[in-house]
N, C-alpha and C. Protein backbone atom coordinates (compact mmCIF):
# COMPACT_ATOMS: atom_id res chain seq x y z
N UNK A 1 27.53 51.50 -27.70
CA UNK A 1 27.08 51.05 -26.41
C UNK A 1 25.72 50.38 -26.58
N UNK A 2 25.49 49.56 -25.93
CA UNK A 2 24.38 48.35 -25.88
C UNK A 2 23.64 48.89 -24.74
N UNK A 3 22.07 48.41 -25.20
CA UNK A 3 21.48 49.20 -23.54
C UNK A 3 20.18 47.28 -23.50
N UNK A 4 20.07 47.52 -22.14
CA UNK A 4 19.52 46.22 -21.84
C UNK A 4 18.68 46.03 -20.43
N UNK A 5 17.69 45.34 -20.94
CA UNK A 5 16.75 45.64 -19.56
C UNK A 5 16.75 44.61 -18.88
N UNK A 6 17.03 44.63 -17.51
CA UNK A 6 17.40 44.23 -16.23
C UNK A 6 16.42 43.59 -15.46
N UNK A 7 15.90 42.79 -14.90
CA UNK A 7 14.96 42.46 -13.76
C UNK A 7 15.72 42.24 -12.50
N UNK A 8 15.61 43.22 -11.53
CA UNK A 8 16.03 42.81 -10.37
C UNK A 8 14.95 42.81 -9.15
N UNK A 9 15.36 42.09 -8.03
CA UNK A 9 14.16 42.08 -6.82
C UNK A 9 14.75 43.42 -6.33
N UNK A 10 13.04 43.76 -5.61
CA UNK A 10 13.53 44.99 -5.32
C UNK A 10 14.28 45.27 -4.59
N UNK A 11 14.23 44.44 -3.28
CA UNK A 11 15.48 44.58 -2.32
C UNK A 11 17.37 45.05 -2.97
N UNK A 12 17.07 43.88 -3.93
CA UNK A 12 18.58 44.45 -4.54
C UNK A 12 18.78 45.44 -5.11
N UNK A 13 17.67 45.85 -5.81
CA UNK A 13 17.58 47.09 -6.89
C UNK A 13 18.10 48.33 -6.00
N UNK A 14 16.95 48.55 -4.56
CA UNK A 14 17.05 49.47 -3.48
C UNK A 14 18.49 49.09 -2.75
N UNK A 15 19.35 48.34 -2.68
CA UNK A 15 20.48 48.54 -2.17
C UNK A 15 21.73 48.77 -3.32
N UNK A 16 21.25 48.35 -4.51
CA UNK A 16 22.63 49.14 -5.42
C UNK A 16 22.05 50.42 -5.78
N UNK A 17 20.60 50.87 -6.07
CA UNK A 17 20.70 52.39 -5.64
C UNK A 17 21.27 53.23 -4.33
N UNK A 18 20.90 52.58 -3.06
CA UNK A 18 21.72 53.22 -2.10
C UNK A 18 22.74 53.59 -2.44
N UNK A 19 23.72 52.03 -2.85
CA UNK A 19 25.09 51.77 -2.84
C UNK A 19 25.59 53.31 -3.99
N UNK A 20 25.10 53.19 -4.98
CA UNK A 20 25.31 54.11 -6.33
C UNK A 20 25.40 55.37 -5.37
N UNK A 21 24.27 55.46 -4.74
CA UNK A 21 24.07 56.85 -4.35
C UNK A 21 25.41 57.18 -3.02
N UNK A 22 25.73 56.60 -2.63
CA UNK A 22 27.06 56.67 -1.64
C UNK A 22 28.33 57.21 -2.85
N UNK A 23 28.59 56.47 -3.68
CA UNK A 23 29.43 56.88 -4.49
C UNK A 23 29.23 58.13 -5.17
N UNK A 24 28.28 58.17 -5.29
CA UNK A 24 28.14 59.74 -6.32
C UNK A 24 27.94 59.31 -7.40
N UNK A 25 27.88 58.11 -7.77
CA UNK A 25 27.51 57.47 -8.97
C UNK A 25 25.60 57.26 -9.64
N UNK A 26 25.48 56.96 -11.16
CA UNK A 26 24.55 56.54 -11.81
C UNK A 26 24.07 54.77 -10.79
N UNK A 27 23.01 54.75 -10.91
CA UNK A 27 22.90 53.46 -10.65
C UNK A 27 23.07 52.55 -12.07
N UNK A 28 23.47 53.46 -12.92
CA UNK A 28 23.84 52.90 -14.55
C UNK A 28 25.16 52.16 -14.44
N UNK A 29 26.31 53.49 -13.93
CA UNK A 29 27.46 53.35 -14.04
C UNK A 29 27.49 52.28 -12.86
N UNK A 30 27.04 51.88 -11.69
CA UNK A 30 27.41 50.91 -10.40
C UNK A 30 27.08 49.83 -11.26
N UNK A 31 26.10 49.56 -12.15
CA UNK A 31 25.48 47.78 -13.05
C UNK A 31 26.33 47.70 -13.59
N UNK A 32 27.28 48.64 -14.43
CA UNK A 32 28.39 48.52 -15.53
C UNK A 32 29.55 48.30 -14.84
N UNK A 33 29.75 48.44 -13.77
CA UNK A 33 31.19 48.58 -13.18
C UNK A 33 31.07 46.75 -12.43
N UNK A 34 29.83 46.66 -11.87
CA UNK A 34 29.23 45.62 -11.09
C UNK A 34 30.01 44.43 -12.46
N UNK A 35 28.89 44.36 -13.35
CA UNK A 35 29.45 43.55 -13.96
C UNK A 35 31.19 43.56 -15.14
N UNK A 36 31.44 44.37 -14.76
CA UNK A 36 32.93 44.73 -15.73
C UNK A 36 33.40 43.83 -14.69
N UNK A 37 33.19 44.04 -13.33
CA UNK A 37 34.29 43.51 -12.11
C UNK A 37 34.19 41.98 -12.23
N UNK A 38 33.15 41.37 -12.41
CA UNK A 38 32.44 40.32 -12.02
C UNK A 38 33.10 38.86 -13.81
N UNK A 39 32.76 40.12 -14.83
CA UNK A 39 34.02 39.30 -15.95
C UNK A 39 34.99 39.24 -15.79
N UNK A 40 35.69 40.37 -15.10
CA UNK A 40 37.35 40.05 -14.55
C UNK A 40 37.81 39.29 -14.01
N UNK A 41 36.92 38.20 -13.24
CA UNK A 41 36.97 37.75 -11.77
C UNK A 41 37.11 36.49 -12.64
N UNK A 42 36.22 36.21 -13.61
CA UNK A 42 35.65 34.95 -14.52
C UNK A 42 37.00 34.78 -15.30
N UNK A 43 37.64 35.67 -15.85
CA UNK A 43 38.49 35.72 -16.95
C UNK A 43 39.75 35.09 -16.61
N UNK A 44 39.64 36.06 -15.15
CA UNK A 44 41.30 35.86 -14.57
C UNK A 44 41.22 34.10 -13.83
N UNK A 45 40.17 33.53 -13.38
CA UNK A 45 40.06 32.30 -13.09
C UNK A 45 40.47 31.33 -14.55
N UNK A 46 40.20 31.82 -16.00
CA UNK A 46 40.21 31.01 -16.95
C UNK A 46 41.79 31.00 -17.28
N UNK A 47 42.01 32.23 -17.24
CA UNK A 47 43.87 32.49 -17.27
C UNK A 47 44.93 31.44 -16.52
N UNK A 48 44.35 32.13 -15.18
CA UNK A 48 45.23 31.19 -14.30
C UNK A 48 45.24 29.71 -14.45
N UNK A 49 43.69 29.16 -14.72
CA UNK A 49 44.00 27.60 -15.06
C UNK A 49 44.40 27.21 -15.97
N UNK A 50 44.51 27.78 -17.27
CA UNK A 50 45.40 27.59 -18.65
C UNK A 50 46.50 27.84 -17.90
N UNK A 51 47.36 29.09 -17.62
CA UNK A 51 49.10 29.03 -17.06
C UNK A 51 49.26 28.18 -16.33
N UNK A 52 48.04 27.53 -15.36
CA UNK A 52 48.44 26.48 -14.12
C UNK A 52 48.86 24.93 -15.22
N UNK A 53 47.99 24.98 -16.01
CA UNK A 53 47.99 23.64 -16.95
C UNK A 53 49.05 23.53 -17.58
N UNK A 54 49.79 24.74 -18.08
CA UNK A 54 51.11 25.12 -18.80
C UNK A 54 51.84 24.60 -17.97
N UNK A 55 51.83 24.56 -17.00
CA UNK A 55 52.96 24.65 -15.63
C UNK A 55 53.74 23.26 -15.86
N UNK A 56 55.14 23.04 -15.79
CA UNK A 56 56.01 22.35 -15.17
C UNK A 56 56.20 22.06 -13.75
N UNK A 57 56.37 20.78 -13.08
CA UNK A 57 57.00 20.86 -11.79
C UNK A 57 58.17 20.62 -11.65
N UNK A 58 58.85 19.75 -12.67
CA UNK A 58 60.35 19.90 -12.91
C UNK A 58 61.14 21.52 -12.94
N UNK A 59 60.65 22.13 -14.09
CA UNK A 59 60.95 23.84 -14.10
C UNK A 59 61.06 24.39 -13.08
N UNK A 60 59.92 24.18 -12.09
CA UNK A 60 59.40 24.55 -10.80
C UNK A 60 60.70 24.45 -10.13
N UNK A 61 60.72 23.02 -9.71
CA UNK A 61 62.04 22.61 -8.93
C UNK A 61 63.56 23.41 -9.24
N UNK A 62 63.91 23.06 -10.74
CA UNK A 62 64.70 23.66 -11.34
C UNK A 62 64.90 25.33 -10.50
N UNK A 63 63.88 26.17 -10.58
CA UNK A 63 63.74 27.13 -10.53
C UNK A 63 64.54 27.58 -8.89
N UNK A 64 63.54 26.89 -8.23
CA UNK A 64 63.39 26.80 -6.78
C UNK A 64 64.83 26.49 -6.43
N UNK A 65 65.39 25.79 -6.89
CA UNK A 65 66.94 24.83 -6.53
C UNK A 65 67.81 26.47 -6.68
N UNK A 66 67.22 27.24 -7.62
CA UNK A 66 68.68 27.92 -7.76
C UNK A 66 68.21 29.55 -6.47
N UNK A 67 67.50 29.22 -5.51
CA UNK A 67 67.75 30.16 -4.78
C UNK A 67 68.26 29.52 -3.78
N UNK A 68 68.81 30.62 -3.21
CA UNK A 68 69.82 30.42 -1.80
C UNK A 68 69.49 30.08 -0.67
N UNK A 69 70.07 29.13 -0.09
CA UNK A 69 69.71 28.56 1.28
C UNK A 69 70.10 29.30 2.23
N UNK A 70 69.42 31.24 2.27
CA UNK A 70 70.42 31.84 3.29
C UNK A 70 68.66 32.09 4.58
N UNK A 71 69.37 32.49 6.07
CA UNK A 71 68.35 33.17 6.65
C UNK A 71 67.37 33.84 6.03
N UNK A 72 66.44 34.47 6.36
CA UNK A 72 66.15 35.79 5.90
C UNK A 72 66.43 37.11 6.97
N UNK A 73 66.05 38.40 5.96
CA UNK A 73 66.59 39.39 7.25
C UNK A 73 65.37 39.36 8.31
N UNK A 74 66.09 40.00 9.45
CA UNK A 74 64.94 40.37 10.53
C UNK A 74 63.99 40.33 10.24
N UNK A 75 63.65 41.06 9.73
CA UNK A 75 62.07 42.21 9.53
C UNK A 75 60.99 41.35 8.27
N UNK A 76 61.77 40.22 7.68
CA UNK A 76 61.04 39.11 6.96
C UNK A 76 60.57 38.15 7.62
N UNK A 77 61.08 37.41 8.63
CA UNK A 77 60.97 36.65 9.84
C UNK A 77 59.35 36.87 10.14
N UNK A 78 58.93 35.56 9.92
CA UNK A 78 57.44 35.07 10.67
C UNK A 78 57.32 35.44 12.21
């Protein structure tokens, strides 16, 4: 584990301690979770635009063509 020193304004500092302190949490563990969430967010944006770039619209179509032109039931209905 890596340890690393932080500058935050205080305002923010004093509301992710609040925040920490609501959870029952470290204000350690809320920075670590803060940013774990915040690479996920980054990662899954880099994913999706590589699979989007992968993407076919022919396939697409293809795909799309082979479902059924039926109603839907009740309870799917807009």
């Amino acid at each position: 584990m890596s340890a690393i020193s932080v500058r935050l304004p205080d305002s923010v500092h004093t509301m992710a301690r609040e925040i920490a302190g609501e959870d029952h949490i470290s204000l350690n563990q809320f920075i670590a979770s803060a940013v774990a969430e915040k690479i996920s967010a980054l990662t899954t944006e880099t994913y999706l635009a590589a699979r989007a770039a992968r993407g076919s619209v022919n396939k697409f179509h293809a795909a799309l063509a082979k479902v059924p032109a039926v109603e839907p039931d009740e309870c799917d209905r807009l």
